[in-house]
Protein backbone atom coordinates (compact mmCIF):
# COMPACT_ATOMS: atom_id res chain seq x y z
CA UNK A 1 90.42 -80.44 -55.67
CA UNK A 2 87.15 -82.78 -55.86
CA UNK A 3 87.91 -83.52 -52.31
CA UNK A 4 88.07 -80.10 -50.72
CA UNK A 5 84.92 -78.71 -52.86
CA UNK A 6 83.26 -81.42 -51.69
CA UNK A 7 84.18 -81.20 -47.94
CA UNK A 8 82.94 -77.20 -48.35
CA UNK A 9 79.25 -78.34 -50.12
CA UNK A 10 79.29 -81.12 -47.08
CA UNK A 11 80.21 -77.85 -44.65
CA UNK A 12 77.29 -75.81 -46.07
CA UNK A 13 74.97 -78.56 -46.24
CA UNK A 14 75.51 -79.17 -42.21
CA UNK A 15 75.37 -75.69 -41.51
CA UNK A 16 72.48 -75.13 -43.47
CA UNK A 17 70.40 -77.57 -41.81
CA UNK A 18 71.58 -76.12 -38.55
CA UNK A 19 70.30 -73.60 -39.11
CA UNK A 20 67.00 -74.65 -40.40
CA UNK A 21 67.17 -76.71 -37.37
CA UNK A 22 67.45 -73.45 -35.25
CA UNK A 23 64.86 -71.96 -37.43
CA UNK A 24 62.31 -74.73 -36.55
CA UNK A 25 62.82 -74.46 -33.03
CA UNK A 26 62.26 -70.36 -32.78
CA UNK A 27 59.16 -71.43 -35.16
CA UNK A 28 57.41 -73.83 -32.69
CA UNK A 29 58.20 -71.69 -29.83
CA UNK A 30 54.29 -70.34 -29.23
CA UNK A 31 53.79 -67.38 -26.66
CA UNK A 32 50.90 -67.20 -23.99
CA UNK A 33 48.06 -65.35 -25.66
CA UNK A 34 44.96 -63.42 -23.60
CA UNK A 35 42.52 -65.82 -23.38
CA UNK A 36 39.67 -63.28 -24.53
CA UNK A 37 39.58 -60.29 -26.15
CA UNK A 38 37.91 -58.27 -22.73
CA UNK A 39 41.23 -59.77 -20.52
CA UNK A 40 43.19 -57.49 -23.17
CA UNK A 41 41.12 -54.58 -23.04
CA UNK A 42 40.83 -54.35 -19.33
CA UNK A 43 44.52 -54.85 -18.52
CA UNK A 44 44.83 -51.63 -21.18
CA UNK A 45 42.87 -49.79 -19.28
CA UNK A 46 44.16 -50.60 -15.89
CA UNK A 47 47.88 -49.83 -17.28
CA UNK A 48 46.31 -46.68 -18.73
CA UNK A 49 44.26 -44.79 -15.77
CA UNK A 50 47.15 -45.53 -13.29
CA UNK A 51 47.26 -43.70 -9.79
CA UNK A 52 48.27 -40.08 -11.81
CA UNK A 53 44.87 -40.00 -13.22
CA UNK A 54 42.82 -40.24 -10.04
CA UNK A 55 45.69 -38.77 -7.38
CA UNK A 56 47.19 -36.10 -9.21
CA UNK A 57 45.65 -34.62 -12.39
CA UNK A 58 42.70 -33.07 -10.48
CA UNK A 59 45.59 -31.23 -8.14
CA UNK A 60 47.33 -30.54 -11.46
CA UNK A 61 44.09 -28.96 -13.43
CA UNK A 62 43.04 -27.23 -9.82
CA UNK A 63 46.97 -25.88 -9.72
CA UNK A 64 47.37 -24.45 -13.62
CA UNK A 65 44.00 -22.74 -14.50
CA UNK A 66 41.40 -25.13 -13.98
CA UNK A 67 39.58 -25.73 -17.33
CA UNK A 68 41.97 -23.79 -18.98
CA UNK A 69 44.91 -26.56 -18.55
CA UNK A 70 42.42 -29.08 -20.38
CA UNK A 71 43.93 -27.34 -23.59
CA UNK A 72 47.69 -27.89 -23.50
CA UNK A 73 46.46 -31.53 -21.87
CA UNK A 74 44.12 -32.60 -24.78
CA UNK A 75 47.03 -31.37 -27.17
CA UNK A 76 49.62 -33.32 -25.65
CA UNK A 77 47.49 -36.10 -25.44
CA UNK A 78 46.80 -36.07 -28.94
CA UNK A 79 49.80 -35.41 -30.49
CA UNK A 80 52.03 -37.51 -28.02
CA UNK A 81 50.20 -40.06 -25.57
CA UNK A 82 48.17 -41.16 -27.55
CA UNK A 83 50.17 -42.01 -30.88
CA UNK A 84 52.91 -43.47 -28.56
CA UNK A 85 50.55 -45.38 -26.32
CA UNK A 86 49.01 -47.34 -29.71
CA UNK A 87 52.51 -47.97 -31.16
CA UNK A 88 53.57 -49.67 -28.23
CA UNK A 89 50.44 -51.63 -28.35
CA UNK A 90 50.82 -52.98 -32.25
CA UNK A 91 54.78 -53.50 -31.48
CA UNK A 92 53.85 -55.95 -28.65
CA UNK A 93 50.91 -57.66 -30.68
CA UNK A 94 53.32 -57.91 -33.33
CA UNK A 95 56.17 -59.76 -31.92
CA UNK A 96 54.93 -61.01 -29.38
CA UNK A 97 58.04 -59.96 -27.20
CA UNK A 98 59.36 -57.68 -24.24
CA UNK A 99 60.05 -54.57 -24.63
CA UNK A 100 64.05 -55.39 -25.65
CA UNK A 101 63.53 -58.01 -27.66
CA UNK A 102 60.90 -55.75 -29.34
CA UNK A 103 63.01 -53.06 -30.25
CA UNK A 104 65.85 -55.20 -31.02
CA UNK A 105 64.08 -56.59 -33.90
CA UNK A 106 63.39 -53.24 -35.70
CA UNK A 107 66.14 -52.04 -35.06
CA UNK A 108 69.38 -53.40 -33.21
CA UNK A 109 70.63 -49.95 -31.86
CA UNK A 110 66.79 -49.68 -30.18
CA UNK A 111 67.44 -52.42 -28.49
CA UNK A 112 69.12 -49.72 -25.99
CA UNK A 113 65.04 -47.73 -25.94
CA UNK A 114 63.54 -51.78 -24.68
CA UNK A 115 66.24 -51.52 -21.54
CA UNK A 116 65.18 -47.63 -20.81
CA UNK A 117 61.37 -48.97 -20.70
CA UNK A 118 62.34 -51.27 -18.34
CA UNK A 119 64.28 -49.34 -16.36
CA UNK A 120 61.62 -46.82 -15.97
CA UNK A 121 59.38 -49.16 -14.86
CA UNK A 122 61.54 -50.52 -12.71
CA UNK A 123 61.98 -47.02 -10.96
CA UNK A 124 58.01 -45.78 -11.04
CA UNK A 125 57.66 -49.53 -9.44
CA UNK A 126 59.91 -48.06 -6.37
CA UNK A 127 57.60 -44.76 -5.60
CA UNK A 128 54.45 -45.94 -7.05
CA UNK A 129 53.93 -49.08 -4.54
CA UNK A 130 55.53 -46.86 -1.58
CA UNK A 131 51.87 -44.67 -2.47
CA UNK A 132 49.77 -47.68 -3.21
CA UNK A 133 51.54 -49.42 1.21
CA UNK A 134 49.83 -46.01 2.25
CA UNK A 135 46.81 -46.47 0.67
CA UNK A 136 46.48 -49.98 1.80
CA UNK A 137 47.63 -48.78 5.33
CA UNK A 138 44.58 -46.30 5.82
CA UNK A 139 42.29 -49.02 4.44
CA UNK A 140 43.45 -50.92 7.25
CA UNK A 141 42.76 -48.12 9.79
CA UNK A 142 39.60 -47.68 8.26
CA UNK A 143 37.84 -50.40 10.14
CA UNK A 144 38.20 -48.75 13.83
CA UNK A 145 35.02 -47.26 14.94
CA UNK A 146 36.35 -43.74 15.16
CA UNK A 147 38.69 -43.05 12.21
CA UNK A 148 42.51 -42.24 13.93
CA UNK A 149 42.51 -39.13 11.69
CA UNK A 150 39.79 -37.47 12.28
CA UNK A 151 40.43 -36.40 16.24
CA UNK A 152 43.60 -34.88 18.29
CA UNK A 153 43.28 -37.42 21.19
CA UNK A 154 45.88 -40.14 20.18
CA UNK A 155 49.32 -41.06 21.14
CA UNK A 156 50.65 -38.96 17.83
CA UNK A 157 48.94 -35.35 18.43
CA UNK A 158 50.91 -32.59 19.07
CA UNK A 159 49.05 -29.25 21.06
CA UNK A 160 49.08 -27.41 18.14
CA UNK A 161 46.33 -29.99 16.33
CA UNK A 162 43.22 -28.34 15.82
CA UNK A 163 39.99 -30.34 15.28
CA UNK A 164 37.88 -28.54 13.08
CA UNK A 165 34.08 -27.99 14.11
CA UNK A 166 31.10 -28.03 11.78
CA UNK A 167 28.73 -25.26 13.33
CA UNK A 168 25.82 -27.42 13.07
CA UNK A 169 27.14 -29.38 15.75
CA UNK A 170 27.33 -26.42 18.25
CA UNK A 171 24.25 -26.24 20.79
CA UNK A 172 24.28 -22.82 21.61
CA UNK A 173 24.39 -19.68 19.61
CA UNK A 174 23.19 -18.24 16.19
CA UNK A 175 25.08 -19.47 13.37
CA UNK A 176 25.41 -19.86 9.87
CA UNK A 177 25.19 -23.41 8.63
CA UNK A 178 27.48 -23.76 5.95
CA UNK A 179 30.50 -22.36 8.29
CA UNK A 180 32.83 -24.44 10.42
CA UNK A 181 34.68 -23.18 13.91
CA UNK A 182 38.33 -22.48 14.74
CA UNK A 183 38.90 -20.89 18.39
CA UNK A 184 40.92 -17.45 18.27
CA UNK A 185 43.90 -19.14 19.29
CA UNK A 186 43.83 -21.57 16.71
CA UNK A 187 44.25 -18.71 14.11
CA UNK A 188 46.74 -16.06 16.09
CA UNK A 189 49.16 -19.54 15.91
CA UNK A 190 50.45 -22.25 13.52
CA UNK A 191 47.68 -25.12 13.69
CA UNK A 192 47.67 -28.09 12.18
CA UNK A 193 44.47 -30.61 11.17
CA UNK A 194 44.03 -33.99 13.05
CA UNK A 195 44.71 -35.98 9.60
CA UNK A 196 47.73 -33.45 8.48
CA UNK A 197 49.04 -34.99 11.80
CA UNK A 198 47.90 -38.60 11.29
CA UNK A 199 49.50 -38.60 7.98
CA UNK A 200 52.76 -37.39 8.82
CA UNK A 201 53.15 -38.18 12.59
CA UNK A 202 51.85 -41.86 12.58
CA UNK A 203 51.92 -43.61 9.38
CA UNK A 204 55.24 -41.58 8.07
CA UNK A 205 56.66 -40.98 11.71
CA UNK A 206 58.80 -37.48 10.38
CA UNK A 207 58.67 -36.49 13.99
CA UNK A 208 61.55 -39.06 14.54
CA UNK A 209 64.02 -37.94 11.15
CA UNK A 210 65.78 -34.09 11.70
CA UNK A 211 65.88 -34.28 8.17
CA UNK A 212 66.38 -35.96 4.37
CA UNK A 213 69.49 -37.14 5.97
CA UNK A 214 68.34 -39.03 8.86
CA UNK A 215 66.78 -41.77 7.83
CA UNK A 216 65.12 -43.30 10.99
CA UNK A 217 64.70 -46.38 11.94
CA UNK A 218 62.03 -48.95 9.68
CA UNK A 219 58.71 -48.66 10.35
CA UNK A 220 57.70 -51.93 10.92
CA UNK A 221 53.34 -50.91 9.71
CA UNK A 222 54.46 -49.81 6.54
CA UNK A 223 57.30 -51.95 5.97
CA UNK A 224 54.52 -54.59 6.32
CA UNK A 225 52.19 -53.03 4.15
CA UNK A 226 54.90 -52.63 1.41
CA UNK A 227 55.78 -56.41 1.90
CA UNK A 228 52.15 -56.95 0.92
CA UNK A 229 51.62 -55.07 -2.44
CA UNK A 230 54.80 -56.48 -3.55
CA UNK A 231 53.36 -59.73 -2.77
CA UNK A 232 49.81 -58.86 -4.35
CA UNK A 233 51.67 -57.95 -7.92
CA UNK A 234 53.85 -61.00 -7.41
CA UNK A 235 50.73 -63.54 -7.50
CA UNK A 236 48.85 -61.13 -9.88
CA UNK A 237 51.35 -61.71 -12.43
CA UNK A 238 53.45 -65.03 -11.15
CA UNK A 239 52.12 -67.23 -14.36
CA UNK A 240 51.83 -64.40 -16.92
CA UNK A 241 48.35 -63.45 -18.46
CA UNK A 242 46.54 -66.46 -17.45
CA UNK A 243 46.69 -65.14 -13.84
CA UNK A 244 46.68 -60.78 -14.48
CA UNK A 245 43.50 -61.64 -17.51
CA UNK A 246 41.94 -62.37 -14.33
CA UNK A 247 42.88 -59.93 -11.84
CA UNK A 248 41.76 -56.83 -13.86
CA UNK A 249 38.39 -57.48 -14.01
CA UNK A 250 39.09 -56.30 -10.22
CA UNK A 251 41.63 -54.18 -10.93
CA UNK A 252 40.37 -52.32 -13.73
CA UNK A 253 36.61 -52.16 -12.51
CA UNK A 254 37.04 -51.45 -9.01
CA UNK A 255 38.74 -48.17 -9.04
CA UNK A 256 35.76 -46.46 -11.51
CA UNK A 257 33.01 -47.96 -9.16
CA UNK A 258 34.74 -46.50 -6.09
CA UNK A 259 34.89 -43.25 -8.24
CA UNK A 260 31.79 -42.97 -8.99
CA UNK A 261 30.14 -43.47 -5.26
CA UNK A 262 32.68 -41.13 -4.16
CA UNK A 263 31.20 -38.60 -6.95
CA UNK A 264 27.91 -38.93 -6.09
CA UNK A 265 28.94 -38.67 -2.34
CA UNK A 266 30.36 -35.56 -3.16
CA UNK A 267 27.72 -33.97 -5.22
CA UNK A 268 25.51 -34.20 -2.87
CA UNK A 269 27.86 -32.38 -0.01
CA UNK A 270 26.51 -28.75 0.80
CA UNK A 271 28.49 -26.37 -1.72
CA UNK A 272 29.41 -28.99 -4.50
CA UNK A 273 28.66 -26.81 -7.11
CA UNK A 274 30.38 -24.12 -6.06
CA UNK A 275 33.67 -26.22 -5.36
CA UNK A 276 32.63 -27.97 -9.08
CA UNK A 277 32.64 -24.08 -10.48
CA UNK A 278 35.90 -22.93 -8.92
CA UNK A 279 37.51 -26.05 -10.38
CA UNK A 280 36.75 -25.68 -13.86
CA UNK A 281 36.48 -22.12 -14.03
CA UNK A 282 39.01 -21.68 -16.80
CA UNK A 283 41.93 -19.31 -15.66
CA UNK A 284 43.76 -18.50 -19.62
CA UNK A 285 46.33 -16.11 -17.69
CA UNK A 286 47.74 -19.22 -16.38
CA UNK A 287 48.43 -20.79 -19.57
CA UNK A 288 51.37 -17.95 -20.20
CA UNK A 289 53.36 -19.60 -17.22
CA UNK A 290 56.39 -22.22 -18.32
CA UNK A 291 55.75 -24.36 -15.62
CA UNK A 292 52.28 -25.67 -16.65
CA UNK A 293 54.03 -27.73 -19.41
CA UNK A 294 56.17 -29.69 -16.37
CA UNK A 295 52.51 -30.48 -14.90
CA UNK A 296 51.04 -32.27 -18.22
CA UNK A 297 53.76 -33.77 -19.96
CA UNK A 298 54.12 -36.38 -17.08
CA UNK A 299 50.44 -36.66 -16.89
């Protein structure tokens, strides 16, 4: 009887420094930590005013009412983005963990919320670079001296493109400045713009698919281009923070500077305030439609 109580006390002994062995190793396990507070704060903001904010909400606000859609948006934003956005912030300072691991710890049925996070970044990933290979593709195109979308000369053109004239560039006749030419033809029959065409004739190439079914061949431009963003996030992120707390001071900064010459650019266009006017110009009867609420919720 001595015997086998003492073999169990021996048993719990073993297993109890086991486990405090286990315990000592999770202890000393230290993660990577940002370096300085402004590597934090600029990789928020760079996950926060993604490509929706610049590409789509002004569409979206133009689309559902102008200033009037600022109203569901704020609400939203309050109630929901927000609130969400800072929990996942103090869960992640907290643990100090991905997103499974994260959830796993509060509770071990969330653990199933950490792998839907990471699936859905795993899918935006898939479109969202596809935009970001076009983007980087027209940058490219941007260095020839006469920009490929801007004239119906090239290899891509079809006879319906129709380059669009500012009147000020006529010679003859009496016009009025602020209006731009399209020959009769042009409106009797279905015309298309020179970068409507450059868009989807040579960087998409839909002129070789008969439809969602018919793939094509690969393009080999944007298959290229695509290679290379997945290569830029790959060294952006390759050893963890200590490489990305670096790349969003370019990141992060780089996008409002571009915004802001490209505002100014465009304040200063003939008409701006008009085009500034109908924008905001809250429309409330839109509001009543069930489809705004599909436009802000993913924003």
């Amino acid at each position: 009887m001595e015997l086998e109580v003492k073999s169990r006390s021996e048993g719990m002994n073993s297993s109890s420094q086991s486990n405090t062995r286990n315990v000592e190793v999770i202890s000393t396990t230290v993660r990577e930590t940002w370096s300085k507070k402004a590597d934090f704060l600029l990789s928020v903001i760079g996950f926060a005013v993604d490509l929706a904010n610049v590409w789509r909400f002004p569409y979206l606000c133009y689309k559902n009412g102008g200033g009037a859609f600022l109203i569901p948006y704020l609400i939203m934003l309050a109630v929901g983005g927000i609130p969400l956005f800072f929990m996942e912030l103090a869960l992640g300072q907290y643990n100090r963990k991905g997103a499974i691991t994260c959830w796993g710890r509060i509770v071990p049925l969330f653990k199933g919320i950490g792998y839907a996070v990471v699936l859905i970044a795993f899918y935006v990933d898939f479109y969202y670079n596809v935009i970001i290979a076009w983007s980087l593709y027209f940058f490219v195109a941007s260095f020839n001296r006469i920009l490929p979308w801007t004239t119906c000369d090239n290899t891509w053109n079809t006879p319906n493109c129709r380059q669009v004239i500012s009147l000020n560039d006529l010679l003859n006749g009496s016009v009025e400045e602020n209006a731009t030419y399209i020959d009769s033809e042009g409106i009797q029959q279905k015309r298309t713009s020179p970068a409507e065409e450059y868009f989807n004739r040579a960087v998409l190439g839909l002129q070789h698919s008969s439809g969602i079914d018919d793939l094509g061949s690969i393009k080999w431009q944007m298959c290229l281009c695509l290679i290379a963003v997945y290569l830029i996030c790959y060294f952006s992120l390759w050893k963890g923070i200590s490489t990305s707390g670096k790349v969003v001071w370019f990141t992060a900064l780089f996008p409002y500077v571009v915004l802001l010459v490209l505002l100014v650019r465009g304040c200063t266009l003939p008409g701006a305030a008009e085009g500034i006017k109908f924008y905001l110009t809250p429309d409330f009867s839109a509001l009543a439609d069930a489809n705004v609420s599909n436009s802000y919720e993913p924003s």
